[in-house]
PDB file of N, CA and C in Angstrom:
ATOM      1  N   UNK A   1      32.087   6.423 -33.044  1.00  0.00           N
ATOM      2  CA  UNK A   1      30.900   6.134 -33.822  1.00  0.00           C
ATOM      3  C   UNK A   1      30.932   6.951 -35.112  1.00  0.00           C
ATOM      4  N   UNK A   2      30.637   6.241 -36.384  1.00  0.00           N
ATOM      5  CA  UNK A   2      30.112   7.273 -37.426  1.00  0.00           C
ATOM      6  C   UNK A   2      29.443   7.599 -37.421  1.00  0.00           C
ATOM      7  N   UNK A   3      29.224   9.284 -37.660  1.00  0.00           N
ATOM      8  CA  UNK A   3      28.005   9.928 -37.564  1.00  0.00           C
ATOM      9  C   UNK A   3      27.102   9.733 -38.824  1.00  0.00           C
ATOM     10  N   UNK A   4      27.351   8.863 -39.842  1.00  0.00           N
ATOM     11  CA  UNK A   4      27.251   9.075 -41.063  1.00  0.00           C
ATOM     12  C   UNK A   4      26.110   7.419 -40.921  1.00  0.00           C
ATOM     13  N   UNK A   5      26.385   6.235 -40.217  1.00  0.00           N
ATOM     14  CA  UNK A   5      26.132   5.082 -40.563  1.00  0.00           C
ATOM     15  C   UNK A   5      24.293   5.136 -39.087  1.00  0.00           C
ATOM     16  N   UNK A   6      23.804   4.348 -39.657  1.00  0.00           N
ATOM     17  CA  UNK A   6      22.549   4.354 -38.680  1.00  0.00           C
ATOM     18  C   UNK A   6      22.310   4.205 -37.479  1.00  0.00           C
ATOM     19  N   UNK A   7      21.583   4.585 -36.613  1.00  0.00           N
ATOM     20  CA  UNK A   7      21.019   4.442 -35.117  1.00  0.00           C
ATOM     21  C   UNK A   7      19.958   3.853 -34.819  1.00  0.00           C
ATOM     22  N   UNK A   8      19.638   3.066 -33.914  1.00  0.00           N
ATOM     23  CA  UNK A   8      18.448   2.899 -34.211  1.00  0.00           C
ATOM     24  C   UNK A   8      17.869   3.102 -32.841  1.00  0.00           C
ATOM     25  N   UNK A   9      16.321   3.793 -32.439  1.00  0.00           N
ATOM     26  CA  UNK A   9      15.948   4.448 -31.013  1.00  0.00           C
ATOM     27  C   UNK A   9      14.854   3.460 -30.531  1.00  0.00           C
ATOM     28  N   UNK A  10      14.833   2.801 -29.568  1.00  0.00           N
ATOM     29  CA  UNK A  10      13.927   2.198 -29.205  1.00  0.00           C
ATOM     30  C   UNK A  10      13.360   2.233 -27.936  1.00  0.00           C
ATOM     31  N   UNK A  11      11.889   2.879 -27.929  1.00  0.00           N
ATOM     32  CA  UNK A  11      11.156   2.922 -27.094  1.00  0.00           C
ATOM     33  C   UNK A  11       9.666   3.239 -26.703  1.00  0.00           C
ATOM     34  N   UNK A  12       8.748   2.890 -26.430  1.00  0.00           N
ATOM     35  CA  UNK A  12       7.506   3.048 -26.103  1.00  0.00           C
ATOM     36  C   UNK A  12       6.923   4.617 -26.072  1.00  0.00           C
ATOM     37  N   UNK A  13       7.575   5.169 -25.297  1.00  0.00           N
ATOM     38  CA  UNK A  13       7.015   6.679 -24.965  1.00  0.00           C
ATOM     39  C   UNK A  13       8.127   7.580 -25.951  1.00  0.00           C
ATOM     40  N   UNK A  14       6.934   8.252 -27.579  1.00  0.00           N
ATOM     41  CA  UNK A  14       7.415   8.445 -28.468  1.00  0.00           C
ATOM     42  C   UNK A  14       8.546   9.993 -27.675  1.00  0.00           C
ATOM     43  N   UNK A  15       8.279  10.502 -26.653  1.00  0.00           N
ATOM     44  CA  UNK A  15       9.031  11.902 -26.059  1.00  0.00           C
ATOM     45  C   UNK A  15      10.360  11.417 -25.701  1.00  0.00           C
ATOM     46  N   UNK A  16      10.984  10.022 -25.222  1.00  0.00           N
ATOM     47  CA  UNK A  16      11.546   9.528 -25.353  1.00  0.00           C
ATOM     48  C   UNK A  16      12.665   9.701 -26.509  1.00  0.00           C
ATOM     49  N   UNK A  17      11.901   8.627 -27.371  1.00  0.00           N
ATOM     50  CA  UNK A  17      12.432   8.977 -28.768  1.00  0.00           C
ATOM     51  C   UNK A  17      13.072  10.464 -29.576  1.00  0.00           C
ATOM     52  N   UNK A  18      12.190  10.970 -29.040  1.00  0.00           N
ATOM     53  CA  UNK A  18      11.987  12.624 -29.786  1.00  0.00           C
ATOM     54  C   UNK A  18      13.046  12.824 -29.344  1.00  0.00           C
ATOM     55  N   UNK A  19      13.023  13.152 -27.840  1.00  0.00           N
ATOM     56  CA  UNK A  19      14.470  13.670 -26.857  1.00  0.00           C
ATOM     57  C   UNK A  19      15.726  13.116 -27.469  1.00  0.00           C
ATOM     58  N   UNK A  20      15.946  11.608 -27.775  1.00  0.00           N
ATOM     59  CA  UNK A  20      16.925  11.133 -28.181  1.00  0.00           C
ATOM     60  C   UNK A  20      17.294  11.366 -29.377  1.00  0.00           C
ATOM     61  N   UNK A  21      16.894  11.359 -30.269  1.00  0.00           N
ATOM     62  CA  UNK A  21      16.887  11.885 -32.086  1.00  0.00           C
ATOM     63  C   UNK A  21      17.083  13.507 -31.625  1.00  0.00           C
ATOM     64  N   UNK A  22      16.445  14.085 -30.909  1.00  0.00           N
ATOM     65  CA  UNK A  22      17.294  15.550 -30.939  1.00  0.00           C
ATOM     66  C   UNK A  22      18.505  15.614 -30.969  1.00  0.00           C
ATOM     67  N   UNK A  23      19.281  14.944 -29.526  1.00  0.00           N
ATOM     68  CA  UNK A  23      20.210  14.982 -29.174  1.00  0.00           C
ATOM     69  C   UNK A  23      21.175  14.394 -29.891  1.00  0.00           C
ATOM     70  N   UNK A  24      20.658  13.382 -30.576  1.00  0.00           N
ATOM     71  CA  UNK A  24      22.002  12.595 -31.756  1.00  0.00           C
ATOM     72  C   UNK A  24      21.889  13.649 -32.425  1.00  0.00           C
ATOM     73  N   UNK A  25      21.180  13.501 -33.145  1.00  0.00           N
ATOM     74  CA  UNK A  25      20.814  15.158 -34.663  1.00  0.00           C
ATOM     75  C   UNK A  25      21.273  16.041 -34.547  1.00  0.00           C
ATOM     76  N   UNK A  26      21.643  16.936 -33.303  1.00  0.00           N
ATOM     77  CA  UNK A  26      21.865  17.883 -32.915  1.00  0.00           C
ATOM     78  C   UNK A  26      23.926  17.499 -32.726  1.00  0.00           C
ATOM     79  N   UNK A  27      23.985  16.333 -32.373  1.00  0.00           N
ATOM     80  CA  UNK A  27      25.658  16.032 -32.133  1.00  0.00           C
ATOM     81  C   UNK A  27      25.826  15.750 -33.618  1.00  0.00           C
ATOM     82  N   UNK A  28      25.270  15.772 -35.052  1.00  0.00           N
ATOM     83  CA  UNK A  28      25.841  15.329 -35.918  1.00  0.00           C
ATOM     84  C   UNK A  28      25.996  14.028 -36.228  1.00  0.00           C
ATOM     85  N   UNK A  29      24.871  13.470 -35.816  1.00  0.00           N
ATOM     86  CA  UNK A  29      24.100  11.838 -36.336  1.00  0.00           C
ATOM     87  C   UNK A  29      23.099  12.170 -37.228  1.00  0.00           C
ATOM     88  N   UNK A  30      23.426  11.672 -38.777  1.00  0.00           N
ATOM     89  CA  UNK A  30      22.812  11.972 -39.752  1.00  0.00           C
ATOM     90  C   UNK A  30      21.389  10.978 -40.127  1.00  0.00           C
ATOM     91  N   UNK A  31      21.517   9.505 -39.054  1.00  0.00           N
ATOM     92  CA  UNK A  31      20.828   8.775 -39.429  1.00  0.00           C
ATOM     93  C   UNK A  31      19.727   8.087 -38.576  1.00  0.00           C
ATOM     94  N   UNK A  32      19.088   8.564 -37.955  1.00  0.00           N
ATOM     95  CA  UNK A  32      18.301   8.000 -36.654  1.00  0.00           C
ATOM     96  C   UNK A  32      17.216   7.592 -36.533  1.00  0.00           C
ATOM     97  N   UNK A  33      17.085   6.107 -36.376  1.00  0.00           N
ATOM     98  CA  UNK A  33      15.315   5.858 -36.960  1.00  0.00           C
ATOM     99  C   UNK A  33      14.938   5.443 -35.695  1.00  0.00           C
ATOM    100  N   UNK A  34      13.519   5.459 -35.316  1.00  0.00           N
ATOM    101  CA  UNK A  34      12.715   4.921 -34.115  1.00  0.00           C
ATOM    102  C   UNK A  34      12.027   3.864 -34.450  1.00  0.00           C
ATOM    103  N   UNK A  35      11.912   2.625 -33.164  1.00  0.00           N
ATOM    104  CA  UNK A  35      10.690   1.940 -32.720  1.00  0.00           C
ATOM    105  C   UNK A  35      10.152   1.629 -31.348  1.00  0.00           C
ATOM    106  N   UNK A  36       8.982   1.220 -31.365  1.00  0.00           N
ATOM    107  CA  UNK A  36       8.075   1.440 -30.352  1.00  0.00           C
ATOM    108  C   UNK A  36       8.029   0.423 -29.877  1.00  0.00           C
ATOM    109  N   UNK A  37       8.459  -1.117 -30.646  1.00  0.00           N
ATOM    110  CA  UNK A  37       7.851  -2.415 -30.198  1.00  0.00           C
ATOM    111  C   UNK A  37       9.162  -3.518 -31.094  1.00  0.00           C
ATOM    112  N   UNK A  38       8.661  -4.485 -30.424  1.00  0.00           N
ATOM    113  CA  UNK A  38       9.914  -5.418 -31.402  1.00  0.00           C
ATOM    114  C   UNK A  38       9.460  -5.840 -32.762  1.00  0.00           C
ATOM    115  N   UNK A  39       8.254  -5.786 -32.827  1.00  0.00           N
ATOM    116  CA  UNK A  39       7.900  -6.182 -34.499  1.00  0.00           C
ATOM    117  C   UNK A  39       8.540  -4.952 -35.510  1.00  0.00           C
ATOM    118  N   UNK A  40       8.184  -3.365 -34.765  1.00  0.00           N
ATOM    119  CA  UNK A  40       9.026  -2.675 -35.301  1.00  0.00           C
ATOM    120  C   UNK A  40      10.727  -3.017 -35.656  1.00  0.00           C
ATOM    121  N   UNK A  41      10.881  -3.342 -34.492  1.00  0.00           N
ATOM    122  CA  UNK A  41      12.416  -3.182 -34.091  1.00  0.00           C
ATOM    123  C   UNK A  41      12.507  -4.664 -35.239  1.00  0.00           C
ATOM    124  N   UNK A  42      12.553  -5.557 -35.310  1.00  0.00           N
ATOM    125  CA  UNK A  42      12.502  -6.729 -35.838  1.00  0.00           C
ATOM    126  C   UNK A  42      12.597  -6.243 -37.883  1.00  0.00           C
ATOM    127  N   UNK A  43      11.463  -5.875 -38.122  1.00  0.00           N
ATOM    128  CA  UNK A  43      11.088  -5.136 -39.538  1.00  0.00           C
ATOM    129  C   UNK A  43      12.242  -4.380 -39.885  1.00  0.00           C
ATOM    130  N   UNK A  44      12.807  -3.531 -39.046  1.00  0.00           N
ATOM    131  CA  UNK A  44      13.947  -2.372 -39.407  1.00  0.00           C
ATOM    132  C   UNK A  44      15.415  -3.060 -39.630  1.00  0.00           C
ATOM    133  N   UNK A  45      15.730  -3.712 -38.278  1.00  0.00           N
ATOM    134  CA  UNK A  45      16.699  -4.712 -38.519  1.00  0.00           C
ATOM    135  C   UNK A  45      17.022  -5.551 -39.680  1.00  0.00           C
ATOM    136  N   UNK A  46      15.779  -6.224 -40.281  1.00  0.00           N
ATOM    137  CA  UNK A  46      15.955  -7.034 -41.682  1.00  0.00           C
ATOM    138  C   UNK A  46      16.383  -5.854 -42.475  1.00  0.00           C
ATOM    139  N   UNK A  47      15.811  -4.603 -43.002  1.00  0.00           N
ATOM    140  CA  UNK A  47      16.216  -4.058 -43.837  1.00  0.00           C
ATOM    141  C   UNK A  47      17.468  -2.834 -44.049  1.00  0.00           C
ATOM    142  N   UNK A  48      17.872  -2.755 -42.679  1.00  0.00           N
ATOM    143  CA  UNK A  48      18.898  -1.999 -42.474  1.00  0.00           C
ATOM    144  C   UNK A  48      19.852  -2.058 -41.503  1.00  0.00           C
ATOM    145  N   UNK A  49      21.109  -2.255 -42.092  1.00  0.00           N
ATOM    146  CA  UNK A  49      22.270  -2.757 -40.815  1.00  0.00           C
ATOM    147  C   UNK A  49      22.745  -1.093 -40.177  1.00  0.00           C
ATOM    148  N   UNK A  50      22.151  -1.305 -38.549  1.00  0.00           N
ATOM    149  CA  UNK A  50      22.372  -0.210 -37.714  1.00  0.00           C
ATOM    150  C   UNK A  50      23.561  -0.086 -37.081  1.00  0.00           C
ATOM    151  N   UNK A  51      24.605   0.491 -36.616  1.00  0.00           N
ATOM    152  CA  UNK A  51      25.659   0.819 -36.220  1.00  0.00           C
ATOM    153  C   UNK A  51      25.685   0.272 -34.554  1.00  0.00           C
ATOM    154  N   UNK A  52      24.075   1.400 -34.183  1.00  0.00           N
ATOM    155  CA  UNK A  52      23.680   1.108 -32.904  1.00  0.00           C
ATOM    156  C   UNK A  52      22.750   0.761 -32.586  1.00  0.00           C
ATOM    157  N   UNK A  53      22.029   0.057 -31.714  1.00  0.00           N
ATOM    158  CA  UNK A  53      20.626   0.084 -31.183  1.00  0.00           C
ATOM    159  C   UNK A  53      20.415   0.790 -29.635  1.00  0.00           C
ATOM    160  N   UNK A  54      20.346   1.550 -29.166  1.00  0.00           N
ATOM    161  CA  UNK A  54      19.656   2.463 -28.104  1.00  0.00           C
ATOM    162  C   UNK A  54      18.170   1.691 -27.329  1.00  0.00           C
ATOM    163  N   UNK A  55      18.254   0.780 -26.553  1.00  0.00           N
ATOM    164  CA  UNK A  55      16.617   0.189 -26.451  1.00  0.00           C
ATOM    165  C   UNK A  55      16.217   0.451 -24.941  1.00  0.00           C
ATOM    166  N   UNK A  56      15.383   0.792 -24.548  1.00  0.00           N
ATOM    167  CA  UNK A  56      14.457   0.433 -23.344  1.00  0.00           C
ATOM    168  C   UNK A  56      14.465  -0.959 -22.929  1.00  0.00           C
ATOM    169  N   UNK A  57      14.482  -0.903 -21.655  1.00  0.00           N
ATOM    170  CA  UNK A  57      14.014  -2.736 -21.173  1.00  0.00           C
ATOM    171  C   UNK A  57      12.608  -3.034 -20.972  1.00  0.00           C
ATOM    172  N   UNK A  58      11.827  -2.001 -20.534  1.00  0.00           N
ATOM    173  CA  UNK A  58      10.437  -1.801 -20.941  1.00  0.00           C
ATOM    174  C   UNK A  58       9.813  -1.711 -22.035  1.00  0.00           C
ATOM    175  N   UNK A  59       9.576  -2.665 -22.647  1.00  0.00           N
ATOM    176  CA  UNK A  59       8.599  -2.486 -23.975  1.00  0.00           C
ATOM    177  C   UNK A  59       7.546  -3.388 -24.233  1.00  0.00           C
ATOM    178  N   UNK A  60       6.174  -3.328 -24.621  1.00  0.00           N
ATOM    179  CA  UNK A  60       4.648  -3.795 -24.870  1.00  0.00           C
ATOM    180  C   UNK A  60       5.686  -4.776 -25.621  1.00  0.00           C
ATOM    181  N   UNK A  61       4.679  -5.851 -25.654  1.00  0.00           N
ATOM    182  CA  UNK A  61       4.411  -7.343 -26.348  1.00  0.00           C
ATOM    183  C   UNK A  61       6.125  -8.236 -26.118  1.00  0.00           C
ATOM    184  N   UNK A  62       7.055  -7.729 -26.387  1.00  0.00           N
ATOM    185  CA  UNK A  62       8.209  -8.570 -25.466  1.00  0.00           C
ATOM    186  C   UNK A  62       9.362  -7.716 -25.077  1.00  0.00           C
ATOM    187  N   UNK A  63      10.029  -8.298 -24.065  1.00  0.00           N
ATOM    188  CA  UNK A  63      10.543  -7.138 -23.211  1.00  0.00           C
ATOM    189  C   UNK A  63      11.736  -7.045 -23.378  1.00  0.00           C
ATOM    190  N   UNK A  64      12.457  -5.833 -23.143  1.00  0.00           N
ATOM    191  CA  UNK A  64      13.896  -5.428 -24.501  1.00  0.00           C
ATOM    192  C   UNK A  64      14.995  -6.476 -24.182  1.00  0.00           C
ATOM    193  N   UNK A  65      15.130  -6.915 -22.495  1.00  0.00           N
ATOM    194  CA  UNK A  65      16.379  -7.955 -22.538  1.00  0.00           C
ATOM    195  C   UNK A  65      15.868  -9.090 -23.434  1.00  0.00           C
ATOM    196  N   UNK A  66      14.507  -9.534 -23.544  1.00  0.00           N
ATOM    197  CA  UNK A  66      14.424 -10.614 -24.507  1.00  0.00           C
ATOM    198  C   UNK A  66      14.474 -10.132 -26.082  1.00  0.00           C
ATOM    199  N   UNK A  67      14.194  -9.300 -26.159  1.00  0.00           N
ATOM    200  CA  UNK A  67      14.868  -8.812 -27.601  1.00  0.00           C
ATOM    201  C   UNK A  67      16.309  -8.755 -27.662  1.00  0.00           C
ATOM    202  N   UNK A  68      16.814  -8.240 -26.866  1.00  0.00           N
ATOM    203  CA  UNK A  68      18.028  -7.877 -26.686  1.00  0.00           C
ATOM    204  C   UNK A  68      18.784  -9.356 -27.207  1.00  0.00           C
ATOM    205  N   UNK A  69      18.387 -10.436 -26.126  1.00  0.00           N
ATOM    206  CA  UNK A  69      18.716 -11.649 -26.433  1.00  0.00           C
ATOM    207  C   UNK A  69      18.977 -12.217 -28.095  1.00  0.00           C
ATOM    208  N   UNK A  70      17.659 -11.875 -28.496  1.00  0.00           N
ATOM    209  CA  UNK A  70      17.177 -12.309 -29.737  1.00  0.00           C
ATOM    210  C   UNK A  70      17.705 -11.412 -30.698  1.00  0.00           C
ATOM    211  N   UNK A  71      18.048 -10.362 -30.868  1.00  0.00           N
ATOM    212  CA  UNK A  71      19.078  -9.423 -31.630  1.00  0.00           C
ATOM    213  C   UNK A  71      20.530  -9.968 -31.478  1.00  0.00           C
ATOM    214  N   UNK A  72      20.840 -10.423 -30.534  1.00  0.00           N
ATOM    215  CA  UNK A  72      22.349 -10.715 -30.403  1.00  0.00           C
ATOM    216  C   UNK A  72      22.640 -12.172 -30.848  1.00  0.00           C
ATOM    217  N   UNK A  73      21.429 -12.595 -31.275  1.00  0.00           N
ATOM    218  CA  UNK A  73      21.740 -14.311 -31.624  1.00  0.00           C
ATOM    219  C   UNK A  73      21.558 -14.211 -33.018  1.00  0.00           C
ATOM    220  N   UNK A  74      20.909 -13.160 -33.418  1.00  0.00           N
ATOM    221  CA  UNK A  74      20.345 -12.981 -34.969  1.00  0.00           C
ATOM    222  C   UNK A  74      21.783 -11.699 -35.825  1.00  0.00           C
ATOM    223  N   UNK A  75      22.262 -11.167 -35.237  1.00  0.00           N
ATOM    224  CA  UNK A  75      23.340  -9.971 -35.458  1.00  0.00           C
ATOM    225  C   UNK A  75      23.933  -9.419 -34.687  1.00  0.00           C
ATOM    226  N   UNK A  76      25.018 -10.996 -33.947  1.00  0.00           N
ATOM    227  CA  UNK A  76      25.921 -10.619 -33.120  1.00  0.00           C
ATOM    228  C   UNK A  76      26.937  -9.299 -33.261  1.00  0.00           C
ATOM    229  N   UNK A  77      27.075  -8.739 -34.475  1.00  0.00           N
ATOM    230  CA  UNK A  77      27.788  -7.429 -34.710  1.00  0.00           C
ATOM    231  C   UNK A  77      27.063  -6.443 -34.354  1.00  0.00           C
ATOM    232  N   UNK A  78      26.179  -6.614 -33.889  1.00  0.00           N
ATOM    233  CA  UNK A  78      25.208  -4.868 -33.978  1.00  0.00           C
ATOM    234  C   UNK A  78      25.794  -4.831 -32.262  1.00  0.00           C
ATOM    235  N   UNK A  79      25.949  -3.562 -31.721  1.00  0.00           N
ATOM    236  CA  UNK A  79      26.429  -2.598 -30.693  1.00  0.00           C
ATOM    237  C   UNK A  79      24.574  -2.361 -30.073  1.00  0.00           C
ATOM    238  N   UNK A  80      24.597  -2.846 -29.240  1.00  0.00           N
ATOM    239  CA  UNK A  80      22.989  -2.842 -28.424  1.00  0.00           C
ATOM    240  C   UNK A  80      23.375  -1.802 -26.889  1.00  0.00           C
ATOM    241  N   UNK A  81      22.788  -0.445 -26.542  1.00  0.00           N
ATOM    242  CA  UNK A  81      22.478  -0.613 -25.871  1.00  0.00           C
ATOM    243  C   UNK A  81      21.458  -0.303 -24.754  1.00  0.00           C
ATOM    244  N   UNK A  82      21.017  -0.794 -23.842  1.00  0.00           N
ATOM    245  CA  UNK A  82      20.451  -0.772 -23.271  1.00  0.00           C
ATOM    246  C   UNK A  82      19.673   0.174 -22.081  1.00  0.00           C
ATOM    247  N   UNK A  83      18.792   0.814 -22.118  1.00  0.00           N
ATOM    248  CA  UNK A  83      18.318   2.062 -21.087  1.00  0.00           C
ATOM    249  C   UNK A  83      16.939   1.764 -20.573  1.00  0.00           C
ATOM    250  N   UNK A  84      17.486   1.886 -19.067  1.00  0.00           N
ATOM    251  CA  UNK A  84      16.231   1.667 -18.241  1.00  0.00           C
ATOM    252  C   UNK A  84      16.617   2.918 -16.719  1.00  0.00           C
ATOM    253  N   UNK A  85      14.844   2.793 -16.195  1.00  0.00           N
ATOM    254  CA  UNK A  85      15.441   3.554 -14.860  1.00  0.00           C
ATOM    255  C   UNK A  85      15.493   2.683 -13.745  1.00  0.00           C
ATOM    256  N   UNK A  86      15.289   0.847 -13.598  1.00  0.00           N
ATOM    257  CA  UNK A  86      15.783  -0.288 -12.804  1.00  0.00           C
ATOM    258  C   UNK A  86      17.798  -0.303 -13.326  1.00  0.00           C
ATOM    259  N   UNK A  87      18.519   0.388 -12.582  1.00  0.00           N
ATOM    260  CA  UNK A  87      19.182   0.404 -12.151  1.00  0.00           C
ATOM    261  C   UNK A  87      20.298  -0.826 -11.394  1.00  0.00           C
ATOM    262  N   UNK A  88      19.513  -1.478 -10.533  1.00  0.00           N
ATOM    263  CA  UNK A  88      19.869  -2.500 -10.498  1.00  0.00           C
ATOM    264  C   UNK A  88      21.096  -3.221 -10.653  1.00  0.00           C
ATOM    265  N   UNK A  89      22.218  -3.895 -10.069  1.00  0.00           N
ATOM    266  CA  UNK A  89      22.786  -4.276 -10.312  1.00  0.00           C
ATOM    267  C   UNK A  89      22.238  -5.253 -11.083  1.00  0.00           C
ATOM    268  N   UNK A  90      21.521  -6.542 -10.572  1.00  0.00           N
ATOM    269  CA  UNK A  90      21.251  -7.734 -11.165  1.00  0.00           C
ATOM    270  C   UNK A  90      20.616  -7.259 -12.670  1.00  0.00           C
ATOM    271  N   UNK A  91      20.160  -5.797 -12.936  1.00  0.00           N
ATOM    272  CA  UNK A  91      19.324  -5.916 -14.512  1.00  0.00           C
ATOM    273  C   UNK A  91      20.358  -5.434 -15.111  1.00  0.00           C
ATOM    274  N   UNK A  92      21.398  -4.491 -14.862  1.00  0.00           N
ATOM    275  CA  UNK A  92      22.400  -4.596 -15.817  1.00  0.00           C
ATOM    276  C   UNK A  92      23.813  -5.737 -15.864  1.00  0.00           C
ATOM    277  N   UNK A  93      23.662  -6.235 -14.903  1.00  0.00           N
ATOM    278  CA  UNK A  93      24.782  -7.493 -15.173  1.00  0.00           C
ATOM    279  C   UNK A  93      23.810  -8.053 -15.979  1.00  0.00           C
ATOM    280  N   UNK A  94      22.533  -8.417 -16.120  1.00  0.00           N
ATOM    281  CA  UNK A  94      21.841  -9.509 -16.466  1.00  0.00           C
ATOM    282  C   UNK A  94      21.792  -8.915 -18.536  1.00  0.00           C
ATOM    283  N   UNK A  95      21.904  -7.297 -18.216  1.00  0.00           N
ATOM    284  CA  UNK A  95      22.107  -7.245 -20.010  1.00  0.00           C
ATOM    285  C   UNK A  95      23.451  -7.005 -20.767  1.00  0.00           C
ATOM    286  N   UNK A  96      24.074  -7.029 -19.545  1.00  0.00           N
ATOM    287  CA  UNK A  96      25.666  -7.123 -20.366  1.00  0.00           C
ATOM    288  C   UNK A  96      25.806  -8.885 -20.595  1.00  0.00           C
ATOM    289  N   UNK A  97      25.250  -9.723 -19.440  1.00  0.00           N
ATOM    290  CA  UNK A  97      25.936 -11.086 -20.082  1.00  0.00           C
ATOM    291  C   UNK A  97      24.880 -11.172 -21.545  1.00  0.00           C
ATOM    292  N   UNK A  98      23.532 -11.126 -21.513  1.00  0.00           N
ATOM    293  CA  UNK A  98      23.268 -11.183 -22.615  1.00  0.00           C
ATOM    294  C   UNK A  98      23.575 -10.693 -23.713  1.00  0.00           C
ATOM    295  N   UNK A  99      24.179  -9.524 -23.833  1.00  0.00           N
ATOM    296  CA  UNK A  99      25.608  -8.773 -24.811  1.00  0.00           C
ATOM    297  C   UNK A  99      25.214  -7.408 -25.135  1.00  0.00           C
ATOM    298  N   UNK A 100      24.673  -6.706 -24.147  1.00  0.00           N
ATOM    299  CA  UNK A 100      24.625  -5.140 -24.480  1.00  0.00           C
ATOM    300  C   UNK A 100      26.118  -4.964 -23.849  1.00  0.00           C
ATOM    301  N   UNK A 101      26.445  -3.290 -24.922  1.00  0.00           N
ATOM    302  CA  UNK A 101      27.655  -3.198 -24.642  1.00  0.00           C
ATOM    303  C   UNK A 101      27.674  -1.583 -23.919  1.00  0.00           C
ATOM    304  N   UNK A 102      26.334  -1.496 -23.690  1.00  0.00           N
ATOM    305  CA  UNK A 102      26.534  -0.247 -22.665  1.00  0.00           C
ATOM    306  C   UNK A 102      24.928  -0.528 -21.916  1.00  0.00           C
ATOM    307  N   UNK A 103      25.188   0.899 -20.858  1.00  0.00           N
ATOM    308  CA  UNK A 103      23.939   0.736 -20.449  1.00  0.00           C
ATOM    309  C   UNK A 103      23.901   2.488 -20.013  1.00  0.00           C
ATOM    310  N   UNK A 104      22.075   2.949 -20.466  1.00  0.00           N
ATOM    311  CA  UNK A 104      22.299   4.043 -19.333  1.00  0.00           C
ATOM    312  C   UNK A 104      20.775   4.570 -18.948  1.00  0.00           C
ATOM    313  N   UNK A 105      21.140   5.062 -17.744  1.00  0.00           N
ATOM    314  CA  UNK A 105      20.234   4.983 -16.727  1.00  0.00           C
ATOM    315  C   UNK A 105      19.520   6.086 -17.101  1.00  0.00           C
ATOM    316  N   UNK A 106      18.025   5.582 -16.646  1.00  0.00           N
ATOM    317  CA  UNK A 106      17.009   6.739 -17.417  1.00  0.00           C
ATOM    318  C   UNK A 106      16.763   7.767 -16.022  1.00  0.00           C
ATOM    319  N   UNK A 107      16.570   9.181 -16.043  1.00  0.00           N
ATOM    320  CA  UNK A 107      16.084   9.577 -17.400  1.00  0.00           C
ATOM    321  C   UNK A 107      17.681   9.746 -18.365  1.00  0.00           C
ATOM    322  N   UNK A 108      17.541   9.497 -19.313  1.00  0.00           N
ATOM    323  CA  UNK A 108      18.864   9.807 -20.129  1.00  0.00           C
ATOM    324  C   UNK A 108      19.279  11.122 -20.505  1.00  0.00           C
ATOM    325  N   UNK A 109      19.874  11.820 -20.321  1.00  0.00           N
ATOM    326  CA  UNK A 109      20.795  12.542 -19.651  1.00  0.00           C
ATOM    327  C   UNK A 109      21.582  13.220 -21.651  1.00  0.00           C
ATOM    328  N   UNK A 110      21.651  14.444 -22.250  1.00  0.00           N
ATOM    329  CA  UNK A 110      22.617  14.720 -23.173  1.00  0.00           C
ATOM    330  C   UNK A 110      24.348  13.988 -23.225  1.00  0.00           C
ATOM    331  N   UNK A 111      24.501  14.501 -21.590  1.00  0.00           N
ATOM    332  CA  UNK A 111      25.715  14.543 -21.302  1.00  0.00           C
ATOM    333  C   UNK A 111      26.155  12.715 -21.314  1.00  0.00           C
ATOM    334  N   UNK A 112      25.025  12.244 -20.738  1.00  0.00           N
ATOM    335  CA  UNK A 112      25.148  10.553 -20.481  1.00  0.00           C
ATOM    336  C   UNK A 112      25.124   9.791 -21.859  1.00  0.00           C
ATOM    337  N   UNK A 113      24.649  10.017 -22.816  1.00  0.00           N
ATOM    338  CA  UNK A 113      24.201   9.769 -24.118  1.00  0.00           C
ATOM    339  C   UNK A 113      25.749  10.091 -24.982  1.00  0.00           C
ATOM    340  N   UNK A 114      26.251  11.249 -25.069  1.00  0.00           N
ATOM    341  CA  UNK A 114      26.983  11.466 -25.667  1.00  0.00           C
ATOM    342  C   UNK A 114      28.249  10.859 -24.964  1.00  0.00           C
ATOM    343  N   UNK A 115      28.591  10.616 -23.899  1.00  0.00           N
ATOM    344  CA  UNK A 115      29.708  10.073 -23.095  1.00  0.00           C
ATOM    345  C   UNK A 115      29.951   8.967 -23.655  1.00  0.00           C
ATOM    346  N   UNK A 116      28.712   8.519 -23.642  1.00  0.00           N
ATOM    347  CA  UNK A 116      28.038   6.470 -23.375  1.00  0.00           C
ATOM    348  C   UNK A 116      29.127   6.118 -25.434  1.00  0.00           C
ATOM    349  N   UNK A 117      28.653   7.786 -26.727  1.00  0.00           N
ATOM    350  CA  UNK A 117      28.914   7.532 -27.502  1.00  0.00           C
ATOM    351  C   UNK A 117      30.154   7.096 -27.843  1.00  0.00           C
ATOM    352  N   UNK A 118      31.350   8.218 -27.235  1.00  0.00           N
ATOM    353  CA  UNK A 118      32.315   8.277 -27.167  1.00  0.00           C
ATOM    354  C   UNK A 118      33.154   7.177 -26.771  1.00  0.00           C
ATOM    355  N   UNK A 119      33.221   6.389 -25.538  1.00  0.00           N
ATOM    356  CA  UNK A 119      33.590   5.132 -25.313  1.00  0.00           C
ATOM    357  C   UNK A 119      33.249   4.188 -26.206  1.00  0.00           C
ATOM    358  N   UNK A 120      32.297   4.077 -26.954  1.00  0.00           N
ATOM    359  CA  UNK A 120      32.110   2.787 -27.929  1.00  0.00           C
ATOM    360  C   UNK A 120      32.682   2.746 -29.285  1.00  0.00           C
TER     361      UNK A 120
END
């Protein structure tokens, strides 16, 4: 990953967020923006091409695999991925076919985050 090109953090519970923007910031990710909802997430996307997207599957007004969906049909290049604590086989097969290219299990973890970076 370049540490230099954007991130983008998505999730409801802003401590969440916080935790995650530490931990990039702190590894030498210069660029890390948050949202809370898909109109956010939607708004940011038009104006800035993100490297990564980091999303929750839990999120108010539509829910991240259907974003997820709808990001990957709108900017099949963007690197999506996906964090929940449903575990699940069937919810992460169900967001890799829709085209996340990672997944990780909440609570999210420094060590899990930065691993998850490294492979992609």
């Amino acid at each position: 990953m370049d540490k230099m090109r954007p991130i983008l953090v998505v999730d409801d519970v802003e401590a969440i967020c916080t935790f995650i923007c530490t931990v990039l910031q702190g590894n030498g990710y210069v660029h890390v923006d948050i949202a809370h909802d898909s109109a956010e997430v939607m708004s940011r996307v038009c104006r800035k091409k993100y490297q990564l997207i980091l999303m929750d599957i839990k999120l108010p007004q539509v829910d991240g695999l259907e974003l997820l969906s709808i990001l990957h049909e709108e900017i099949p290049e963007a690197k999506i991925v996906m964090c929940s604590a449903d575990t699940s086989e069937e919810t992460i097969n169900l967001a890799y076919e829709i085209g996340a290219v990672g997944f990780l299990e909440k609570p999210v973890t420094p060590m899990s985050l930065m691993s998850l970076l490294e492979r992609l």
